[in-house]
N, C-alpha and C. Protein backbone atom coordinates (compact mmCIF):
# COMPACT_ATOMS: atom_id res chain seq x y z
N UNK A 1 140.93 118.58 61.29
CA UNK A 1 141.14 118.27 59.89
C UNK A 1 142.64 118.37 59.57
N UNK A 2 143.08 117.42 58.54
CA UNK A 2 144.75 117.32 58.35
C UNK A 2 145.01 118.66 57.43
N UNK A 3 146.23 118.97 57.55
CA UNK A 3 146.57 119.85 56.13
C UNK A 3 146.75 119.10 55.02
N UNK A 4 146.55 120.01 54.02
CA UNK A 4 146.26 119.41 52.98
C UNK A 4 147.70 118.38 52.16
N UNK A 5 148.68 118.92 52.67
CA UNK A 5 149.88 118.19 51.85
C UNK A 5 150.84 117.33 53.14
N UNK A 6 149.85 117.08 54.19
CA UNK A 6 150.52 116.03 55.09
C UNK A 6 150.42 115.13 54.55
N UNK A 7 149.44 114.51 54.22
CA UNK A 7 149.76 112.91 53.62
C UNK A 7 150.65 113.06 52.12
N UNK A 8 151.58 113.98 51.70
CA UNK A 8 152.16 113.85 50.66
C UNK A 8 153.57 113.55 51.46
N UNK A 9 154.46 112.75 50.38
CA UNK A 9 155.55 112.65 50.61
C UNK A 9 156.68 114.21 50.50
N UNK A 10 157.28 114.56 51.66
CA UNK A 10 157.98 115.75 51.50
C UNK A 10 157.06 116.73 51.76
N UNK A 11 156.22 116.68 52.08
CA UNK A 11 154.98 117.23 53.28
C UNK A 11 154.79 118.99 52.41
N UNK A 12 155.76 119.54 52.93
CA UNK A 12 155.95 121.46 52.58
C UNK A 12 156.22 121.76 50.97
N UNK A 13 154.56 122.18 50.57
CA UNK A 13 155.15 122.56 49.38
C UNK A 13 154.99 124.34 48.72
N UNK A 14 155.48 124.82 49.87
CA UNK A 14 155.19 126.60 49.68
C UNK A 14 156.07 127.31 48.62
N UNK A 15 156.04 128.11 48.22
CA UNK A 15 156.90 128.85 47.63
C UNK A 15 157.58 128.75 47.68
N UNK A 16 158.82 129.12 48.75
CA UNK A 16 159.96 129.39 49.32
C UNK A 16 160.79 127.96 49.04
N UNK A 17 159.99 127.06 49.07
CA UNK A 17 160.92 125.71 48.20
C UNK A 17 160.81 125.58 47.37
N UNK A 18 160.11 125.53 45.87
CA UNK A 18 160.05 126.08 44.59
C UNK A 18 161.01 125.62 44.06
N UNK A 19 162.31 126.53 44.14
CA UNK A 19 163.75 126.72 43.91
C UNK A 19 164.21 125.30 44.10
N UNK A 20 164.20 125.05 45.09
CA UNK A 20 164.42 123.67 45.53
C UNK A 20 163.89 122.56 45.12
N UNK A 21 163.22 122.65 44.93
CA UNK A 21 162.10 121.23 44.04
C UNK A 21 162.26 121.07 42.79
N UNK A 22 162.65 122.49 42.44
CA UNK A 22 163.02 123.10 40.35
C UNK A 22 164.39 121.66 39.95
N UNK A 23 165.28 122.26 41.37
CA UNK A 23 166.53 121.88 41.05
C UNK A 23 166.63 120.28 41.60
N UNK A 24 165.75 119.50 42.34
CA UNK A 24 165.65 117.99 42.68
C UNK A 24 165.23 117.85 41.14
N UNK A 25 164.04 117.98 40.60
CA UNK A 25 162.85 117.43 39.40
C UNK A 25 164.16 118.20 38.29
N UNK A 26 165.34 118.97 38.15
CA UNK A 26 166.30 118.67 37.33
C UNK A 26 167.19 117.37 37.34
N UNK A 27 167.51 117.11 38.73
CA UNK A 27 168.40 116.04 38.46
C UNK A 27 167.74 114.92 38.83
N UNK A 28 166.43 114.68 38.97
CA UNK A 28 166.03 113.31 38.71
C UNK A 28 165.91 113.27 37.22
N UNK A 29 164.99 114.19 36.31
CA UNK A 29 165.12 114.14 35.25
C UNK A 29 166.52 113.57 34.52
N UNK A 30 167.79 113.81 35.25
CA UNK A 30 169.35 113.49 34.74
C UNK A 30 169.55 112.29 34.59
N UNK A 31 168.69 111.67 35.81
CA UNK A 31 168.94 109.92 36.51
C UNK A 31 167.84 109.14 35.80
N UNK A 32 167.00 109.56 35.38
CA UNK A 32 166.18 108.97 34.12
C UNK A 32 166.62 108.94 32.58
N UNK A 33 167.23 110.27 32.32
CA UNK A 33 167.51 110.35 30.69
C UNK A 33 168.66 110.09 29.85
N UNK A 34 169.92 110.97 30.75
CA UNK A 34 171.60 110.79 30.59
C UNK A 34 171.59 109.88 31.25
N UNK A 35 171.97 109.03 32.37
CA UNK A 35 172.66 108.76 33.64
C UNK A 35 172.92 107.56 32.63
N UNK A 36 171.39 106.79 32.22
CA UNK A 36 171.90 105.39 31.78
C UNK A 36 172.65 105.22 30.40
N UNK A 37 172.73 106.31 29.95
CA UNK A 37 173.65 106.71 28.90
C UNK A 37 175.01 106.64 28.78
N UNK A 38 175.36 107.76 29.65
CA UNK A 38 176.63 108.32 30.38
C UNK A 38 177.41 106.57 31.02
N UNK A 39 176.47 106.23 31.90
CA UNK A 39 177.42 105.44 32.69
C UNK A 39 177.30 105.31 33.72
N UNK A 40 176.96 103.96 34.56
CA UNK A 40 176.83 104.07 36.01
C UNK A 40 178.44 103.66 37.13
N UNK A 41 179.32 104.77 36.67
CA UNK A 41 180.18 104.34 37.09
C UNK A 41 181.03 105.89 37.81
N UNK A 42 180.51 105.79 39.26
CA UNK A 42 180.73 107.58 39.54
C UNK A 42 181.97 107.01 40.34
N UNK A 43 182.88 107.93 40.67
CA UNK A 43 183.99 108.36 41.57
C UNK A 43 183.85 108.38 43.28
N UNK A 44 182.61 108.22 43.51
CA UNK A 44 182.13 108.65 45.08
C UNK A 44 180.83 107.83 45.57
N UNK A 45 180.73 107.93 46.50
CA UNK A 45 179.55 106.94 47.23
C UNK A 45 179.06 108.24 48.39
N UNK A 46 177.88 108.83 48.06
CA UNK A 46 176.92 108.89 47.31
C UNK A 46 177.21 109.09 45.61
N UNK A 47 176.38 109.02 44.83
CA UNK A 47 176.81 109.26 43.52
C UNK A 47 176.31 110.67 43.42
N UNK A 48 177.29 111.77 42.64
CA UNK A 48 176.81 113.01 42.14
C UNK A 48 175.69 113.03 42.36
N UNK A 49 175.12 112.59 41.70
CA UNK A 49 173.31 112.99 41.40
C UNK A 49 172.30 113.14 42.46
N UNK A 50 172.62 111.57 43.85
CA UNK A 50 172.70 111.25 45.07
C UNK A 50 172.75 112.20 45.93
N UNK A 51 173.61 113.12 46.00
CA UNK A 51 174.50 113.71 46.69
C UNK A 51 173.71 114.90 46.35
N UNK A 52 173.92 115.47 45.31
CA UNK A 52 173.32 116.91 44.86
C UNK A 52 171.51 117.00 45.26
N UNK A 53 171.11 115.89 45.21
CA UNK A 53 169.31 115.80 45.46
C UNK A 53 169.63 116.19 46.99
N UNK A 54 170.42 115.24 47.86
CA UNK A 54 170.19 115.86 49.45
C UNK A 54 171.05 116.65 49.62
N UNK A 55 172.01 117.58 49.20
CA UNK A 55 172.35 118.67 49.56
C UNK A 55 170.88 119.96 49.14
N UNK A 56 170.50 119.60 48.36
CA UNK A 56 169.46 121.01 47.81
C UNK A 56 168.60 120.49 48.82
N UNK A 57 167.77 119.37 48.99
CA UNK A 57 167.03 118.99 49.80
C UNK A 57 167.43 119.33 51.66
N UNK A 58 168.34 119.56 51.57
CA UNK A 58 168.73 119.71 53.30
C UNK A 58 168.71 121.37 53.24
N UNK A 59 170.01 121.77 52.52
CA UNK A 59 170.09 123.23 52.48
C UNK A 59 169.78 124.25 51.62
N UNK A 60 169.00 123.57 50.62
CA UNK A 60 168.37 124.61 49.47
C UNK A 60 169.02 124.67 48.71
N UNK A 61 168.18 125.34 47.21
CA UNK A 61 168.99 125.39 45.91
C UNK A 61 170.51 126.30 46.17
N UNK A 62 170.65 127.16 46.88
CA UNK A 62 171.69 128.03 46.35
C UNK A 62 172.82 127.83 47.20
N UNK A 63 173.03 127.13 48.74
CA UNK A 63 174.12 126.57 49.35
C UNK A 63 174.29 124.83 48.91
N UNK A 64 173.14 124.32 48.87
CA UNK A 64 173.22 122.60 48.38
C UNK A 64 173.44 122.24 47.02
N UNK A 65 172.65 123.66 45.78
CA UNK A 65 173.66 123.88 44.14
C UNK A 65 175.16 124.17 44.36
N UNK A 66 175.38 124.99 45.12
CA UNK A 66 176.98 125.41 45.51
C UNK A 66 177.96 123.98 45.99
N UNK A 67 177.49 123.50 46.76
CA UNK A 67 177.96 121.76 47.09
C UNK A 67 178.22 121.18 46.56
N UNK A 68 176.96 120.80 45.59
CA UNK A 68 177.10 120.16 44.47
C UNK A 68 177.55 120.58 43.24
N UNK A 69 178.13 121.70 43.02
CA UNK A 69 178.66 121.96 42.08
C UNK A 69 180.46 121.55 42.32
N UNK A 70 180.95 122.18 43.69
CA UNK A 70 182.24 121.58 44.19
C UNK A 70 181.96 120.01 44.43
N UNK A 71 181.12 119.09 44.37
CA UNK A 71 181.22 117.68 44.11
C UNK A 71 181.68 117.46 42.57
N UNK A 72 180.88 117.82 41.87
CA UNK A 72 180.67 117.59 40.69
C UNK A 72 182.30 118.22 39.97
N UNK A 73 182.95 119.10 40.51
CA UNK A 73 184.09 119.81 39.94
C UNK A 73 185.43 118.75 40.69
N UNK A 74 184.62 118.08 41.76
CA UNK A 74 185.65 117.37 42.53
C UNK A 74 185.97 115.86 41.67
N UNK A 75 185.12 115.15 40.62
CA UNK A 75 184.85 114.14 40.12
C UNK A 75 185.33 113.79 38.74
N UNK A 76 186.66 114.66 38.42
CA UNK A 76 187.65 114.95 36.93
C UNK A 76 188.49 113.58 37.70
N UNK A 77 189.65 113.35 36.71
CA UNK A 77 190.26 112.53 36.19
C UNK A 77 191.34 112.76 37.40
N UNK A 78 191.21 113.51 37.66
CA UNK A 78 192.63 113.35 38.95
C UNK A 78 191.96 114.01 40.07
N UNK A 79 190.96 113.61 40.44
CA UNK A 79 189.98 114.17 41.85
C UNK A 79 190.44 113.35 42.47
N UNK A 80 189.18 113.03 43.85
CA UNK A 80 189.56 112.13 44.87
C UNK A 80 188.68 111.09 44.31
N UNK A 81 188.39 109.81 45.28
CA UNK A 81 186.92 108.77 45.20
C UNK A 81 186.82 107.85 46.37
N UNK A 82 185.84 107.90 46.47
CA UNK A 82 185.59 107.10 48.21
C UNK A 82 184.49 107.97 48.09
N UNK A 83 183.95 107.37 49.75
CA UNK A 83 182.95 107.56 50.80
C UNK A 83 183.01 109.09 51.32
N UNK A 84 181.66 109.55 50.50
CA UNK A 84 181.93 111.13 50.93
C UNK A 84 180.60 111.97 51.33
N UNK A 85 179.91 111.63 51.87
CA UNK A 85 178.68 112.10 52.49
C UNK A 85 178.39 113.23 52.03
N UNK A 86 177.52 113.89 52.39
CA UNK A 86 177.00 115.10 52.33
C UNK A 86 177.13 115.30 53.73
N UNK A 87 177.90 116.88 54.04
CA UNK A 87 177.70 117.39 55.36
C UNK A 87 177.28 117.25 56.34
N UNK A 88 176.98 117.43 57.49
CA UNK A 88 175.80 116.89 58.71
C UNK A 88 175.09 118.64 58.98
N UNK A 89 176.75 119.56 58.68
CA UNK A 89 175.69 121.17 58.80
C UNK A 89 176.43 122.00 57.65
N UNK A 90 176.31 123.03 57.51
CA UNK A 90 177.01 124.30 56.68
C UNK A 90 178.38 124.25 57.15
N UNK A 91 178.91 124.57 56.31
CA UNK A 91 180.37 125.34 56.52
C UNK A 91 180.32 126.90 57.59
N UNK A 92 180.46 126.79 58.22
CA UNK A 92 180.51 128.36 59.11
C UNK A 92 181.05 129.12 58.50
N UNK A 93 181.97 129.00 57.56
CA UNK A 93 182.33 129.98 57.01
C UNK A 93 181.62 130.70 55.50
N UNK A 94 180.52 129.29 55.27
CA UNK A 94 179.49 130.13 54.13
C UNK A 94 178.67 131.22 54.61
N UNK A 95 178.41 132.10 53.61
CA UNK A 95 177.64 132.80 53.33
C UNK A 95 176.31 133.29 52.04
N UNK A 96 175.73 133.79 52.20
CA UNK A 96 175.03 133.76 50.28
C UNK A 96 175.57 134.42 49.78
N UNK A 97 176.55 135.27 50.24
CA UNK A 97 177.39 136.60 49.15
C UNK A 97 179.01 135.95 49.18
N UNK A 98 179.34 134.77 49.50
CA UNK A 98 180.70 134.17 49.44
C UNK A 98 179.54 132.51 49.26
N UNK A 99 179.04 132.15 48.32
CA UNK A 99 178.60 130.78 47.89
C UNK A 99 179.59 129.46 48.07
N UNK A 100 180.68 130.14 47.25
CA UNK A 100 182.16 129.38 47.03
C UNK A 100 182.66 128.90 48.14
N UNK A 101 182.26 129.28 49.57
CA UNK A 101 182.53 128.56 50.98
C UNK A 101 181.91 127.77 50.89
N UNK A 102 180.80 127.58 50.68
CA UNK A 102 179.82 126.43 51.08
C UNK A 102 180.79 124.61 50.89
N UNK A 103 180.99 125.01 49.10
CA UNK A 103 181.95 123.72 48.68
C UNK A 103 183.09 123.14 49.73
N UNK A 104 183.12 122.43 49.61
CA UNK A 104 184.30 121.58 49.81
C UNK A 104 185.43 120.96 48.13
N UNK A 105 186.13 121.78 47.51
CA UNK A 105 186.28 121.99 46.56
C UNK A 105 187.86 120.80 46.28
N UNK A 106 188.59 120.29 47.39
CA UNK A 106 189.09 118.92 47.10
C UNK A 106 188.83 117.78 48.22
N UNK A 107 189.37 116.87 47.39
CA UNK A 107 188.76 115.67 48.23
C UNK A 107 189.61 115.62 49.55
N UNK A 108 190.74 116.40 50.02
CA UNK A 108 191.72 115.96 51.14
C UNK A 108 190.47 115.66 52.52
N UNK A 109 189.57 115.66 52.40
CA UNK A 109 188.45 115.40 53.41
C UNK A 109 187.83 113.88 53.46
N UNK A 110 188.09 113.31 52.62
CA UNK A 110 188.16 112.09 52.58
C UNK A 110 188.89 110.59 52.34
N UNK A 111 188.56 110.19 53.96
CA UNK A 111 189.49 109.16 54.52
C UNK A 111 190.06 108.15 52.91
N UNK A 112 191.52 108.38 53.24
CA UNK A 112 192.19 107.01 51.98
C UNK A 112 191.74 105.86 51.90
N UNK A 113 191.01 105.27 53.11
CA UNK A 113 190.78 104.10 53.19
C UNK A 113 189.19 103.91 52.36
N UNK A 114 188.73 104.93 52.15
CA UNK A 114 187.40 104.69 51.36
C UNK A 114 187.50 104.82 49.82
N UNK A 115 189.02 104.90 49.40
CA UNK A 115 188.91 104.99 48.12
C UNK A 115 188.24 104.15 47.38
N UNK A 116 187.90 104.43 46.24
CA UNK A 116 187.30 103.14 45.18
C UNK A 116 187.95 103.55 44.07
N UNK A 117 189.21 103.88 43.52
CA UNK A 117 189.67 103.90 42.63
C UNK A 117 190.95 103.10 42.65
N UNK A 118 191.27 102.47 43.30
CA UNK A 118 192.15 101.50 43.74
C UNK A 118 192.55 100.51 43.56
């Protein structure tokens, strides 16, 4: 017999992701209500919103919120803009009691040639 939440999309839905699901079903809620408000015109490829769903989704609310919060702080008027992925792993130098590693807090990490403000 299957488990019960294999045939669901995103399969694991235990506790321990909760946190994580709280903070996706926030910012889809964003991309439904503000977004078309605000403006579809972001600084980066993935877009904030983009970006922040698979960082929490890869590494959880409290290193992938931390990410996305240094995205989101990275995306003012004199930030960077281009092609800027989300991570492939952690920062080695994060921790949960130093969060503030996790970020990547300016853009010097991304190639000039992907700008889009140009």
């Amino acid at each position: 017999m299957a488990e019960p939440s294999a045939g669901r999309a995103g399969g694991d839905f235990s506790p321990a992701r909760w946190p994580g699901l709280l903070g996706i079903g926030l910012i889809r809620v964003y991309k439904l209500t503000l977004s078309p408000f605000i403006g579809q015109n972001c600084r980066y490829l993935p877009t904030c919103s983009s970006y922040g769903e698979e960082c929490i989704r890869r590494y959880g609310l409290w290193a992938g919120g931390w990410m996305t919060l240094a995205r989101f702080q990275r995306c003012g008027p004199f930030g960077a803009s281009g092609y800027d992925p989300v991570p492939e792993e952690l920062p080695s130098e994060g921790r949960w009691y130093r969060p503030w590693a996790y970020g990547r807090w300016t853009g010097k990490h991304i190639d000039p040639k992907t700008r889009l403000d140009l």
